[in-house]
PDB file of N, CA and C in Angstrom:
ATOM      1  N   UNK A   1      10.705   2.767   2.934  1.00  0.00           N
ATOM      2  CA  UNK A   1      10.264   1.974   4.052  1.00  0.00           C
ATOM      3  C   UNK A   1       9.580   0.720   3.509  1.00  0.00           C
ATOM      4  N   UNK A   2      10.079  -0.550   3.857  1.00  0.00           N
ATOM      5  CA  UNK A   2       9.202  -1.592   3.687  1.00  0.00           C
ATOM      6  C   UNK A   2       8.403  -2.185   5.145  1.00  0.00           C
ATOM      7  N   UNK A   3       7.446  -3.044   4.501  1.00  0.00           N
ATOM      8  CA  UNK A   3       6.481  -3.297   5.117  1.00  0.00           C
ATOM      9  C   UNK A   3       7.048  -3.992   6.542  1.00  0.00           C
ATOM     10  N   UNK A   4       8.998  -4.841   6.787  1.00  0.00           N
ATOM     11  CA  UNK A   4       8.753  -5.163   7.456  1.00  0.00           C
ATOM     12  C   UNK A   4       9.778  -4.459   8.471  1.00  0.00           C
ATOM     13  N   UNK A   5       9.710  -2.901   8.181  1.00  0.00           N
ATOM     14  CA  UNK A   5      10.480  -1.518   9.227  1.00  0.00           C
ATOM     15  C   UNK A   5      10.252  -1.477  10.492  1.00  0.00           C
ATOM     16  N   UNK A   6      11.156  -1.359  11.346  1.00  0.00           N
ATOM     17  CA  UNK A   6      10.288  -1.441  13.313  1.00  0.00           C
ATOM     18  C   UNK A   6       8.974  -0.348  13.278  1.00  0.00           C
ATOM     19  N   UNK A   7       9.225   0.393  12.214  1.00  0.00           N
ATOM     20  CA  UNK A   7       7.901   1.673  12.447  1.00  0.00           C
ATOM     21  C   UNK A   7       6.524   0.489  12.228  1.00  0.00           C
ATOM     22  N   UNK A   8       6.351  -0.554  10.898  1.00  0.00           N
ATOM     23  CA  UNK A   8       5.255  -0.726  10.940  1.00  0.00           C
ATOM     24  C   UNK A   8       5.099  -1.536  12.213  1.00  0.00           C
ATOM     25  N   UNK A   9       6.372  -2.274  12.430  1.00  0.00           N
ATOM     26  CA  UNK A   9       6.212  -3.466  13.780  1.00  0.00           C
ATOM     27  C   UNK A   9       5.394  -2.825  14.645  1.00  0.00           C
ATOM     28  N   UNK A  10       6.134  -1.594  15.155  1.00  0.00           N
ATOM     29  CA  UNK A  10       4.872  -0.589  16.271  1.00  0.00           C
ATOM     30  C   UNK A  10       3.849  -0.193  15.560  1.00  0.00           C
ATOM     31  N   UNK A  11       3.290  -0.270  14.397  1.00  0.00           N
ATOM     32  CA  UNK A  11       2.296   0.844  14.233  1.00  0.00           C
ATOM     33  C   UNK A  11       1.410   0.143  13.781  1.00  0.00           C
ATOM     34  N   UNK A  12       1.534  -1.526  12.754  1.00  0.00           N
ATOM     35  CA  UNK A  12       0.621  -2.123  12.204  1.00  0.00           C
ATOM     36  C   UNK A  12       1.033  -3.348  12.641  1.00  0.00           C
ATOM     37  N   UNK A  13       1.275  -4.017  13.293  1.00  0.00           N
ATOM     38  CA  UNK A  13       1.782  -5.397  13.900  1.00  0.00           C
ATOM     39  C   UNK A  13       1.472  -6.276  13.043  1.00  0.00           C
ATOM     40  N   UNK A  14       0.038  -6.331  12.470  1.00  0.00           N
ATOM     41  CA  UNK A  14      -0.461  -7.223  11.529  1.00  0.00           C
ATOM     42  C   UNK A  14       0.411  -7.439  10.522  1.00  0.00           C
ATOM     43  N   UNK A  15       0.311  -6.207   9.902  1.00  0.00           N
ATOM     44  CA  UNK A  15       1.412  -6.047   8.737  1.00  0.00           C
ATOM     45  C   UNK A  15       2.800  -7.272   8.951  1.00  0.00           C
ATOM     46  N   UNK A  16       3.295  -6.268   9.872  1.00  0.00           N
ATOM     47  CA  UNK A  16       4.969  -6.812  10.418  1.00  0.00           C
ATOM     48  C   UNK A  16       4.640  -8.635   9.936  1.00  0.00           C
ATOM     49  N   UNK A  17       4.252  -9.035  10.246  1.00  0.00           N
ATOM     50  CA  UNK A  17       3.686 -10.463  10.582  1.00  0.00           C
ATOM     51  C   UNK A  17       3.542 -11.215   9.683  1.00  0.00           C
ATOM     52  N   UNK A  18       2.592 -10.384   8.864  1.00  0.00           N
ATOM     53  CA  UNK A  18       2.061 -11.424   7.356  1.00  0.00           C
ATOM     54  C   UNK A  18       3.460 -11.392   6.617  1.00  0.00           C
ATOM     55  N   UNK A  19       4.044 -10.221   6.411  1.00  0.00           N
ATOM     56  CA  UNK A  19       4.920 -10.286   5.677  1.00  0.00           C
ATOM     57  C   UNK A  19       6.277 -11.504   5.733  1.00  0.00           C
ATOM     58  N   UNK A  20       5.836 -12.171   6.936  1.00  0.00           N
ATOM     59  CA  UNK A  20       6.753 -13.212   6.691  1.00  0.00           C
ATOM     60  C   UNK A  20       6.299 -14.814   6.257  1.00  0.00           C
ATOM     61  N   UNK A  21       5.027 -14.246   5.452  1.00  0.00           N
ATOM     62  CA  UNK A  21       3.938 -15.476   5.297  1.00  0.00           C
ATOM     63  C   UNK A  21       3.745 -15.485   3.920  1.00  0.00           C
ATOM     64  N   UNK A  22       3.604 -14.130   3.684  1.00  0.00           N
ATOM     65  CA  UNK A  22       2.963 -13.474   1.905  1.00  0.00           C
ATOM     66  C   UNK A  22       4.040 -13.129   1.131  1.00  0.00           C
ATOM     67  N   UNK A  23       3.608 -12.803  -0.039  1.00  0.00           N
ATOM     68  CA  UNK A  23       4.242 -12.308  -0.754  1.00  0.00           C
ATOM     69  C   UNK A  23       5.295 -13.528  -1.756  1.00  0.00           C
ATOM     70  N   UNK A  24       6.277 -12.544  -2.389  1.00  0.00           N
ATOM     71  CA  UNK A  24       7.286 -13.303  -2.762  1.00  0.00           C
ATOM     72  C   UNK A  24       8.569 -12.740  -2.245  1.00  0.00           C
ATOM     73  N   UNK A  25       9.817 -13.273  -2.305  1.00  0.00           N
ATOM     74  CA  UNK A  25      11.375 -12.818  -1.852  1.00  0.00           C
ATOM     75  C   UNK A  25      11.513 -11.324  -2.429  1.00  0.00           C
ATOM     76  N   UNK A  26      11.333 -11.115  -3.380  1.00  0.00           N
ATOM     77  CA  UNK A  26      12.053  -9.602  -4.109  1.00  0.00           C
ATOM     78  C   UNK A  26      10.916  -8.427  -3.276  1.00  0.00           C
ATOM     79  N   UNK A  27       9.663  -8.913  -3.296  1.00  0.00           N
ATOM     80  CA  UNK A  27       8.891  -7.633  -2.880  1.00  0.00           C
ATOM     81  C   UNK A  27       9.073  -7.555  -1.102  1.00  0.00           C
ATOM     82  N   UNK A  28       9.258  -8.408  -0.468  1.00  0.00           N
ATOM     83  CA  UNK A  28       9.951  -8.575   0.715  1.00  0.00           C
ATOM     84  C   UNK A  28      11.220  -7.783   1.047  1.00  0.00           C
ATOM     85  N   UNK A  29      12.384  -8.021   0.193  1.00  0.00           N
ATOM     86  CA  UNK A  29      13.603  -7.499   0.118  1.00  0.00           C
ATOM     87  C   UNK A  29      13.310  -6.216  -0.464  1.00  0.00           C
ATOM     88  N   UNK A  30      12.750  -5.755  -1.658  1.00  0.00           N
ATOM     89  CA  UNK A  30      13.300  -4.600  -1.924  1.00  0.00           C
ATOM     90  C   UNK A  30      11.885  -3.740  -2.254  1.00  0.00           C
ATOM     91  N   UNK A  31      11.163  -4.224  -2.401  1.00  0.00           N
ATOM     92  CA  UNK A  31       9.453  -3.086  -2.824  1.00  0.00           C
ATOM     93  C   UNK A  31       9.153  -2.558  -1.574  1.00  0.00           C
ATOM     94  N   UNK A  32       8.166  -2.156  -1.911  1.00  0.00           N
ATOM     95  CA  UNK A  32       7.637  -1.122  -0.833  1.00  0.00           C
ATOM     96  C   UNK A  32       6.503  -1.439  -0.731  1.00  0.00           C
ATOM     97  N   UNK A  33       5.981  -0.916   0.425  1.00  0.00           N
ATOM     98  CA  UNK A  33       4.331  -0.771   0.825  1.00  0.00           C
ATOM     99  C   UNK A  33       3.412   0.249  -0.337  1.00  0.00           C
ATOM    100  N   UNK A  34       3.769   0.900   0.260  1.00  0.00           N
ATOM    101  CA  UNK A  34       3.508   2.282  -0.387  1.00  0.00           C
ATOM    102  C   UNK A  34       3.692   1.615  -2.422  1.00  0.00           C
ATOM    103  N   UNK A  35       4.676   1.257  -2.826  1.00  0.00           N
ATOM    104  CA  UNK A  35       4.621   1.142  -3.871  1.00  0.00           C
ATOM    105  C   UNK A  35       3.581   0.070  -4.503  1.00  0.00           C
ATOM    106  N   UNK A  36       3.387  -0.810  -3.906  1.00  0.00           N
ATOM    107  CA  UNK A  36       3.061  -1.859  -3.963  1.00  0.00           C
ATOM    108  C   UNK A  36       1.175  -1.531  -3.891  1.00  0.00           C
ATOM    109  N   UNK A  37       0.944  -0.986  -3.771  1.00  0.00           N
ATOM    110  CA  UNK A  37      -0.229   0.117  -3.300  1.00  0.00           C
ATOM    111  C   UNK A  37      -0.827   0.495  -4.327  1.00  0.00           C
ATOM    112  N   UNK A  38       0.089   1.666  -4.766  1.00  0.00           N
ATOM    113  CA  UNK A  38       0.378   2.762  -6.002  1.00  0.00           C
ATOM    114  C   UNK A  38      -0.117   1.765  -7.241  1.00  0.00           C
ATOM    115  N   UNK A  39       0.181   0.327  -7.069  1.00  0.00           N
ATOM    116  CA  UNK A  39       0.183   0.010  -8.438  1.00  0.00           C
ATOM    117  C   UNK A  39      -0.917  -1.043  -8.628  1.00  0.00           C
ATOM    118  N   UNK A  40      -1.340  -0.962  -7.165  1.00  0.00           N
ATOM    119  CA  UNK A  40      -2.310  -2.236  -6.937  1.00  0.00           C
ATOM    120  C   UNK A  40      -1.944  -3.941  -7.642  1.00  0.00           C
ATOM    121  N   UNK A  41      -0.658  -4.321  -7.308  1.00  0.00           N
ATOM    122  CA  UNK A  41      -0.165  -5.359  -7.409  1.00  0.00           C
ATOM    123  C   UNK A  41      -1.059  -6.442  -6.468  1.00  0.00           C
ATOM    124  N   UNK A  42      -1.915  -7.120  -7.398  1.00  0.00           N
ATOM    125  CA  UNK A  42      -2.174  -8.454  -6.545  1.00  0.00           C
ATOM    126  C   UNK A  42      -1.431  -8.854  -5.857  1.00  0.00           C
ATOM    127  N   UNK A  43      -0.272  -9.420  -6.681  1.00  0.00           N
ATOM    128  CA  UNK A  43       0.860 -10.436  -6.108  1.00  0.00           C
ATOM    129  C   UNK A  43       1.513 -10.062  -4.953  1.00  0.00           C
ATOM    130  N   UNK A  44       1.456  -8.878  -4.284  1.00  0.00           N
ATOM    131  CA  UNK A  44       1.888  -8.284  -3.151  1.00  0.00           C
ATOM    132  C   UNK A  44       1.439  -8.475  -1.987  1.00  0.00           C
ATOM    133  N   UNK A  45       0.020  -8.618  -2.224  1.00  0.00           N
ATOM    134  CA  UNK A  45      -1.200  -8.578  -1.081  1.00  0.00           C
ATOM    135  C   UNK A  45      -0.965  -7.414  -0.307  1.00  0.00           C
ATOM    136  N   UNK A  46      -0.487  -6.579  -0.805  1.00  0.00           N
ATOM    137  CA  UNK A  46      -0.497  -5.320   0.268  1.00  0.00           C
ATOM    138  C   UNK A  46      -1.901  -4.076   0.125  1.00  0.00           C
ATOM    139  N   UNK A  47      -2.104  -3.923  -1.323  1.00  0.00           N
ATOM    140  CA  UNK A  47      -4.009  -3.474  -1.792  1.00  0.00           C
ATOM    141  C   UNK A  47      -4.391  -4.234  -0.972  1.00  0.00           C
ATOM    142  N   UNK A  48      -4.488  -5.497  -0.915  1.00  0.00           N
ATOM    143  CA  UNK A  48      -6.020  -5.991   0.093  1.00  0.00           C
ATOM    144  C   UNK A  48      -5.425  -5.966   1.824  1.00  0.00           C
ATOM    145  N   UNK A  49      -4.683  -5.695   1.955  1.00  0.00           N
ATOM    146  CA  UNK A  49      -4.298  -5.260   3.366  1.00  0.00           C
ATOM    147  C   UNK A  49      -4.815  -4.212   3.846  1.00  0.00           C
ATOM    148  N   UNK A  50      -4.187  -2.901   3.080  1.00  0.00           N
ATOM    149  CA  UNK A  50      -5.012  -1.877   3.115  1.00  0.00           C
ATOM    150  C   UNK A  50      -6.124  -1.563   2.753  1.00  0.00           C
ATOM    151  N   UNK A  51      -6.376  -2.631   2.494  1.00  0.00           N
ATOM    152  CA  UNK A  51      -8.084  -2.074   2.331  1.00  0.00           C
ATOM    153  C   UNK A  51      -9.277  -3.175   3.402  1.00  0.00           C
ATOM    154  N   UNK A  52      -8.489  -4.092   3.759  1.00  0.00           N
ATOM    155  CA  UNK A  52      -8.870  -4.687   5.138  1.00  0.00           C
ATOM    156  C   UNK A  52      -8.508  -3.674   6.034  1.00  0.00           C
ATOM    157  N   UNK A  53      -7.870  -3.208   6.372  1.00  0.00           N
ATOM    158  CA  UNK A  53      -7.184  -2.429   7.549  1.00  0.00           C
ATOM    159  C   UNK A  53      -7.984  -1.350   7.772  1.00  0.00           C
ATOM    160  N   UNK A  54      -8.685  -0.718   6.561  1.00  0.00           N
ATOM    161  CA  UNK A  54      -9.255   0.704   6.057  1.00  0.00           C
ATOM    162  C   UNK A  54      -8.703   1.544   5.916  1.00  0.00           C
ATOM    163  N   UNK A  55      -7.266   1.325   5.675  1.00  0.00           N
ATOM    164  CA  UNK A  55      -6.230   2.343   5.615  1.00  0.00           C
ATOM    165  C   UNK A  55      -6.894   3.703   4.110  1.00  0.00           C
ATOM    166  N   UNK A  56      -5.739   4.269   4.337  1.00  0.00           N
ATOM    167  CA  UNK A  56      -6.267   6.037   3.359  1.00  0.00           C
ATOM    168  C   UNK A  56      -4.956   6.330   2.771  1.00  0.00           C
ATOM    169  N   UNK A  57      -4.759   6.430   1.688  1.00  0.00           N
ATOM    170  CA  UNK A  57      -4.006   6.296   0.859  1.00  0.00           C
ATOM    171  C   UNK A  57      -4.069   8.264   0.323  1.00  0.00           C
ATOM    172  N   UNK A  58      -2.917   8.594   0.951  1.00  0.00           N
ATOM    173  CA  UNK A  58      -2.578   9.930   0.911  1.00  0.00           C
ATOM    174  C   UNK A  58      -1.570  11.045  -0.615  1.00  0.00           C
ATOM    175  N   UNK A  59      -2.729  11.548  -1.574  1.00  0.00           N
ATOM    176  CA  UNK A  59      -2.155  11.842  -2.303  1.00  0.00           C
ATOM    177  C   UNK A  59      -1.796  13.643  -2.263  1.00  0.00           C
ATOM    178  N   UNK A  60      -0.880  13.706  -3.085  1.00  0.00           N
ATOM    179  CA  UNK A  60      -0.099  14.656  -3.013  1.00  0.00           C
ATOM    180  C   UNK A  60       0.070  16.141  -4.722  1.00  0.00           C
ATOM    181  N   UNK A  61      -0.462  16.799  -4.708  1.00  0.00           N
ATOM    182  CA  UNK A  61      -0.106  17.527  -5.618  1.00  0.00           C
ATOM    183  C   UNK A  61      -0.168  18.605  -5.891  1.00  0.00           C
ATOM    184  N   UNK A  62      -0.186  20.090  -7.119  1.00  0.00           N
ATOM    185  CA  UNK A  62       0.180  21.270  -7.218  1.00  0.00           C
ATOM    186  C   UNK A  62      -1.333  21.674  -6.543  1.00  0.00           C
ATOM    187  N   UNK A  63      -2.370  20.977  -6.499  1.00  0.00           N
ATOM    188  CA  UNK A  63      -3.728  21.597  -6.462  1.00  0.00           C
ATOM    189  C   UNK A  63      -4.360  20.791  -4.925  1.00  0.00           C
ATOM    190  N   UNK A  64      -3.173  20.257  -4.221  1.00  0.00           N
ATOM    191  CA  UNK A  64      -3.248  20.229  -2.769  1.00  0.00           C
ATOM    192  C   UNK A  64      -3.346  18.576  -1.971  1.00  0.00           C
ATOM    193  N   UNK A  65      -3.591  18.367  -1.244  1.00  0.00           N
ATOM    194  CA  UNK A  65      -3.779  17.062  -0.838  1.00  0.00           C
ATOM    195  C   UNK A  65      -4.939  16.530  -0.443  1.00  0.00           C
ATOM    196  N   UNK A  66      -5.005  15.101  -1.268  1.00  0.00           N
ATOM    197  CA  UNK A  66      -6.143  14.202  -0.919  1.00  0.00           C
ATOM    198  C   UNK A  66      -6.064  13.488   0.185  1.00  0.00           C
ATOM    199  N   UNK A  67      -6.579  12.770   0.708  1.00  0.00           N
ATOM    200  CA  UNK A  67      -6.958  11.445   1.492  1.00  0.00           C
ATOM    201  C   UNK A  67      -8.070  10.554   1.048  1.00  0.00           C
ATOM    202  N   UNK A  68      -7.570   9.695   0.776  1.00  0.00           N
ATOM    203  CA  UNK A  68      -8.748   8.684  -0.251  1.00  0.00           C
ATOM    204  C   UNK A  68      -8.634   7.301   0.463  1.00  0.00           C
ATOM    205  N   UNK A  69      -9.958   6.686   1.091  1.00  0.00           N
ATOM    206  CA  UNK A  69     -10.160   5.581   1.342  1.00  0.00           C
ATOM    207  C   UNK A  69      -9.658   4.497   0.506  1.00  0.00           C
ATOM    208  N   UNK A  70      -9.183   3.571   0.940  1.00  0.00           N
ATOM    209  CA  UNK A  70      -8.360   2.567   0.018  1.00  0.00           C
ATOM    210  C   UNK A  70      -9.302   1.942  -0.599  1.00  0.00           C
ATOM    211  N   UNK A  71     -10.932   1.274  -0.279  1.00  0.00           N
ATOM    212  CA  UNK A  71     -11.922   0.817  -0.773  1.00  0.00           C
ATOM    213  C   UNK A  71     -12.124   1.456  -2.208  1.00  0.00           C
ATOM    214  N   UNK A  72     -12.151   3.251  -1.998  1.00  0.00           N
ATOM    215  CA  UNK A  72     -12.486   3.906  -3.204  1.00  0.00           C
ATOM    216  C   UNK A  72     -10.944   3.580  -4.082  1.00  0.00           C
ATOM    217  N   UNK A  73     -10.047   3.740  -3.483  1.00  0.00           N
ATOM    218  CA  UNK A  73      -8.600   4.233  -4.521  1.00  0.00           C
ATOM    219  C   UNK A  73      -8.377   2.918  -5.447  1.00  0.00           C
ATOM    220  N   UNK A  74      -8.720   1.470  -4.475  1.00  0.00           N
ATOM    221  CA  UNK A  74      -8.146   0.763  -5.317  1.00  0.00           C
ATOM    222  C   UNK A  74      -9.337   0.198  -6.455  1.00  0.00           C
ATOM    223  N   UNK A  75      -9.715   0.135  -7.115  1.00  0.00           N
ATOM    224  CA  UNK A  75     -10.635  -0.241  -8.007  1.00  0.00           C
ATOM    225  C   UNK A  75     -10.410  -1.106  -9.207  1.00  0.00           C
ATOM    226  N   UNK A  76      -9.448  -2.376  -9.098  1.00  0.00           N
ATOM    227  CA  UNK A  76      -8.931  -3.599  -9.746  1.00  0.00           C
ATOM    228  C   UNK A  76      -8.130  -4.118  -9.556  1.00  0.00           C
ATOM    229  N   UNK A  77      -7.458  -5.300  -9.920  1.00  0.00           N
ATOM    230  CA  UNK A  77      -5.902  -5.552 -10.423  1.00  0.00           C
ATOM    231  C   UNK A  77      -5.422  -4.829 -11.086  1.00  0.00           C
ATOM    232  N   UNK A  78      -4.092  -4.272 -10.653  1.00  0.00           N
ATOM    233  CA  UNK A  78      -3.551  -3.329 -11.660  1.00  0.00           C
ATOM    234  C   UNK A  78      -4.513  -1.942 -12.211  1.00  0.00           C
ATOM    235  N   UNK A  79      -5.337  -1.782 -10.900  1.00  0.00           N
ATOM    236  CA  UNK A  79      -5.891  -0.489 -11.687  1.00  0.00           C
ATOM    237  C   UNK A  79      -6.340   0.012 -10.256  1.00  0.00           C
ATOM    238  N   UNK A  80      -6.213   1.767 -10.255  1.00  0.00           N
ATOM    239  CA  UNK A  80      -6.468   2.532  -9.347  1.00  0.00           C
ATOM    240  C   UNK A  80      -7.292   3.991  -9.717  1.00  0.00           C
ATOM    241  N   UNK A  81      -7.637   4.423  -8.784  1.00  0.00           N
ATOM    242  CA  UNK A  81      -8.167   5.874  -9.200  1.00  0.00           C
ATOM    243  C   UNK A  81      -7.597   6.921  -8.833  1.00  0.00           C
ATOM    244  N   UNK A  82      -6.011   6.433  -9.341  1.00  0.00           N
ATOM    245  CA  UNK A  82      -4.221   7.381  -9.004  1.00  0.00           C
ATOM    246  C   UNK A  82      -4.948   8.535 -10.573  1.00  0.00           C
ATOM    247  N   UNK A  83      -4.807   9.945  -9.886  1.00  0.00           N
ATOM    248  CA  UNK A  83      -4.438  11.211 -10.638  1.00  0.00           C
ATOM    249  C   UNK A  83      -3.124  11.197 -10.967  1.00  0.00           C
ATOM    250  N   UNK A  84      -2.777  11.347 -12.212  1.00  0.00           N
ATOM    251  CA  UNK A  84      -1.873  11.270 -12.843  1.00  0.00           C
ATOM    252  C   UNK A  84      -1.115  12.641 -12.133  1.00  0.00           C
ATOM    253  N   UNK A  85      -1.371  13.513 -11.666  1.00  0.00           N
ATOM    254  CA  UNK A  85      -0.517  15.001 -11.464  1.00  0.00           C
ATOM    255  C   UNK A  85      -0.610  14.259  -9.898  1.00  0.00           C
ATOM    256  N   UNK A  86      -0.630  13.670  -9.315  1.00  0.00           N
ATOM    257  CA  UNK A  86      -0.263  13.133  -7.827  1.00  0.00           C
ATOM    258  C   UNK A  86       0.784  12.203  -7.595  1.00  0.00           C
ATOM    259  N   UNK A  87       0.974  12.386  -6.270  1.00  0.00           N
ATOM    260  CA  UNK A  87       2.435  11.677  -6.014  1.00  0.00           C
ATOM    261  C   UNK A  87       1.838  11.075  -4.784  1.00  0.00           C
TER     262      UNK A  87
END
């Protein structure tokens, strides 16, 4: 799913919107939200979206599931407080 899917159109309008303002062509066309997240890519502006938004960045693994405020998860450029055994 990218950022500019009819799901976010209904669900984050904001989103839908910027994305035809931000960014660059390739992360438009082919990245993801979600990925773009994961890796805390400046160049995306999608970290500081979600973390304007207050979105919760939902992790996944053998020892169960988190929900982590995006304020706490993202913690640099290019740096997060991603558990390596999470998805």
């Amino acid at each position: 799913m990218t950022a500019t899917d009819p799901i976010i159109r209904q669900h984050l309008p904001i989103v839908h919107e910027a994305m035809h303002h931000v960014t660059h062509m390739t992360v438009r066309n082919r990245g993801t939200f979600g990925g773009s997240v994961a890796h805390a890519d400046p160049a995306t502006e999608m970290p500081m979206m979600t973390r304007f938004l207050g979105g919760t960045v939902i992790a996944s693994s053998q020892r169960g599931r988190r929900e982590i405020p995006a304020a706490d998860f993202l913690s640099d450029r290019w740096s997060t407080r991603w558990n390596r055994t999470s998805l």
